[in-house]
Protein backbone atom coordinates (compact mmCIF):
# COMPACT_ATOMS: atom_id res chain seq x y z
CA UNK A 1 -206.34 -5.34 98.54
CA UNK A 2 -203.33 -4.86 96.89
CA UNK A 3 -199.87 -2.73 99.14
CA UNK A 4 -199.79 0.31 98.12
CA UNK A 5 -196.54 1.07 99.19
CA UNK A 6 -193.17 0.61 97.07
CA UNK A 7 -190.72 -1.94 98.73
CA UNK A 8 -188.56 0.71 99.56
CA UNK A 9 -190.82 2.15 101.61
CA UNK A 10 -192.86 -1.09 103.21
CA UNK A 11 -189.26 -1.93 103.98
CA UNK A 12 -189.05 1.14 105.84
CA UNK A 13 -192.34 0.92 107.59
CA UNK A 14 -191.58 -2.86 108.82
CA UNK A 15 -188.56 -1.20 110.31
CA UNK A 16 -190.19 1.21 112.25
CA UNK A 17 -192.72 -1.85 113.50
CA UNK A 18 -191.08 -2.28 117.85
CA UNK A 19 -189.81 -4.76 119.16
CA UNK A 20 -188.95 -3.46 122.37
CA UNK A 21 -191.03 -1.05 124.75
CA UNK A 22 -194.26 -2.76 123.57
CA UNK A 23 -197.48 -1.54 125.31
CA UNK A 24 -198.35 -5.63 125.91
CA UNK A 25 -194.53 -5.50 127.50
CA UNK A 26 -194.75 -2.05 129.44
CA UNK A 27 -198.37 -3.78 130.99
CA UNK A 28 -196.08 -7.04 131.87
CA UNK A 29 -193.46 -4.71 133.82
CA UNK A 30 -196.52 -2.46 135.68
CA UNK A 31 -197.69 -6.21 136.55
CA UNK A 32 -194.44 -7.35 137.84
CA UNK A 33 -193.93 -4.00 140.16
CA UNK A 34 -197.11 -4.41 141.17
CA UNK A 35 -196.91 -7.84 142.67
CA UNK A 36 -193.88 -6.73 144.23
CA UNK A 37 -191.63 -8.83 142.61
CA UNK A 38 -187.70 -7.79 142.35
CA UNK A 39 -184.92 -8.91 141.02
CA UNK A 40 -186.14 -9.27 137.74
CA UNK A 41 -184.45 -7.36 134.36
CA UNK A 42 -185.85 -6.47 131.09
CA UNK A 43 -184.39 -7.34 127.85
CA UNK A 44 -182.13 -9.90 128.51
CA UNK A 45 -180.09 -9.39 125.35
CA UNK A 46 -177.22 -12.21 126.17
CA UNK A 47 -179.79 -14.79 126.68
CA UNK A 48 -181.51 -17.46 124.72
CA UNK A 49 -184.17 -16.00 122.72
CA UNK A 50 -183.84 -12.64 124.42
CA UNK A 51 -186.76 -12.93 126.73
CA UNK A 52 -188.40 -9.45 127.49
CA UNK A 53 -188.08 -10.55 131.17
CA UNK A 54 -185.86 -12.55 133.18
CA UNK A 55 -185.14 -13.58 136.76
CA UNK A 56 -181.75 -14.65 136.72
CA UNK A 57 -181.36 -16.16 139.93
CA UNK A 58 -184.28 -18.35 139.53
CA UNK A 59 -183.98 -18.57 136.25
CA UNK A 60 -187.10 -17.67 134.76
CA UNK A 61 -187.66 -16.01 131.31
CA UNK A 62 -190.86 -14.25 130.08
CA UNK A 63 -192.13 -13.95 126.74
CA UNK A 64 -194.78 -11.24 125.61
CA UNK A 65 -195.67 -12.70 122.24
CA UNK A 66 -197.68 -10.55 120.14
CA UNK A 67 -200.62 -12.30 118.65
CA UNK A 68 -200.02 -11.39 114.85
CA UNK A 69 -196.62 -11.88 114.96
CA UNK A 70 -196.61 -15.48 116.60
CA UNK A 71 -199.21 -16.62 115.27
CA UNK A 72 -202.30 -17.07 118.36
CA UNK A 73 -204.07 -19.90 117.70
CA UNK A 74 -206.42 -18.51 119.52
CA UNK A 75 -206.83 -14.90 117.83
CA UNK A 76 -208.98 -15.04 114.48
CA UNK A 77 -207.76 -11.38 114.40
CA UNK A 78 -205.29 -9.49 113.27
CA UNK A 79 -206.29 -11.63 110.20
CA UNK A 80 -202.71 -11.94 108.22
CA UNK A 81 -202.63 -9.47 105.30
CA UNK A 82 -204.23 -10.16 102.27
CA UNK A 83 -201.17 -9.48 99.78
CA UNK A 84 -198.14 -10.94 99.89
CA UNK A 85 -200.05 -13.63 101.85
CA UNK A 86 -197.38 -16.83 101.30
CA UNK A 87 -194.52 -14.39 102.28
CA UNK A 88 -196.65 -13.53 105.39
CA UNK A 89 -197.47 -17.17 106.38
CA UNK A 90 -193.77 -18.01 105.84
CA UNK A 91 -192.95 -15.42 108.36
CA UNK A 92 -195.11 -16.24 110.85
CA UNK A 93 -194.42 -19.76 111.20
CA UNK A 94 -190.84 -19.25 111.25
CA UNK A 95 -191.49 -17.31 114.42
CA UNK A 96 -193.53 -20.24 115.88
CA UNK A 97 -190.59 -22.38 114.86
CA UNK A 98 -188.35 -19.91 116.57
CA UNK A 99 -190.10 -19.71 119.92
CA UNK A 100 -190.57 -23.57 120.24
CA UNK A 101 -186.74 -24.08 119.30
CA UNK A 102 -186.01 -21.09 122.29
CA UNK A 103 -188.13 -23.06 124.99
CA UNK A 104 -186.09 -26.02 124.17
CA UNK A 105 -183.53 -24.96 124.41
CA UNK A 106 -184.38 -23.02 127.23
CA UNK A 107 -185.56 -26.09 129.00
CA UNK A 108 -182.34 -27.88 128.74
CA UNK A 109 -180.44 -24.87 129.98
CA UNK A 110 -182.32 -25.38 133.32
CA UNK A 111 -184.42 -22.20 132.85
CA UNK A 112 -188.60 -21.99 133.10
CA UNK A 113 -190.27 -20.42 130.30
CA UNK A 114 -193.11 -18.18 130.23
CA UNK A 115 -194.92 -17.45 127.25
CA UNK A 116 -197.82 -14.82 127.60
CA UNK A 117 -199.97 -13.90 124.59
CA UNK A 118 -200.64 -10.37 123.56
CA UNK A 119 -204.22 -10.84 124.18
CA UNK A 120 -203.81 -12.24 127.58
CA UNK A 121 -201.73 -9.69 128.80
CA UNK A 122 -204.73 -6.99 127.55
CA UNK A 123 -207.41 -8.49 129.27
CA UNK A 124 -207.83 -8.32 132.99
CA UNK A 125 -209.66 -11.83 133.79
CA UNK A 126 -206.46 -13.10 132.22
CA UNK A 127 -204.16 -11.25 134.50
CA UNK A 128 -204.71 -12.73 137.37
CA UNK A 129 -203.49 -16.47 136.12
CA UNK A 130 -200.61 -14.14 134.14
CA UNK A 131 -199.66 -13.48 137.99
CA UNK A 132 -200.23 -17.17 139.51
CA UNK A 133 -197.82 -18.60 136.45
CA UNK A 134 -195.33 -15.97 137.22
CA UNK A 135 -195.50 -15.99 141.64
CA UNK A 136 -195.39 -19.89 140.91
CA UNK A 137 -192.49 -19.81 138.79
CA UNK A 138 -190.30 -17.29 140.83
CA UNK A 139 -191.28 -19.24 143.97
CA UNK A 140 -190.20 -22.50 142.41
CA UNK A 141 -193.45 -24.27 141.94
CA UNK A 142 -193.32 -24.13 138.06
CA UNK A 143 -195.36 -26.33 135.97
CA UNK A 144 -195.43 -25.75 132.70
């Protein structure tokens, strides 16, 4: 299937495509409020990788990663778009590049990382080892 869009306008679309204020992140923040956790902010602009959320005094960032855009291994859907499909591969694993070289580094700035998939964060029988992760990781007892 061929775009059927101009590049003007595809351009203008991408655009529009969130990156903040996500339903998989707005789930993450009920989740946090729910467990009762403070302390925490969202969109920690100034920080590596600009996690969606961080707990600065224990130093814990959270990723929401959406599963088309960072590539899930474990997704076979969304399937990648059929045109333009090098351009769209290229993308992708740029991002996967991305997020490994933002863990690393990270890591070495003494911070845990938390990486939750899109599709974890939508089903419930995931949630409740999205919460252990995050209750051991604010508590100290991180081991990822």
């Amino acid at each position: 299937m061929s775009d059927n869009l101009s590049p003007h306008d595809r351009r203008k679309a991408m655009q529009a495509v969130k990156s903040k204020g996500t339903r998989p992140e707005r789930q993450l923040f009920a989740m946090l409020a729910g467990m009762g956790l403070c302390a925490w902010r969202k969109h920690a602009d100034e920080i590596t990788g600009k996690p969606d959320v961080v707990f600065d005094r224990e130093k814990v960032a959270i990723f929401v990663d959406g599963c088309f855009w960072h590539g899930c291994p474990h997704c076979k859907r969304p399937l990648k778009p059929q045109s333009n499909r090098a351009y769209w591969e290229r993308k992708i694993q740029r991002n996967v590049e991305r997020a490994h070289k933002y863990n690393q580094q990270l890591l070495q700035e003494g911070w845990k990382v938390i990486r939750i998939w899109e599709h974890e964060i939508k089903q419930p029988a995931c949630r409740g080892q999205i919460r252990k992760r995050i209750r051991q990781a604010v508590d100290g007892q991180y081991d990822e």
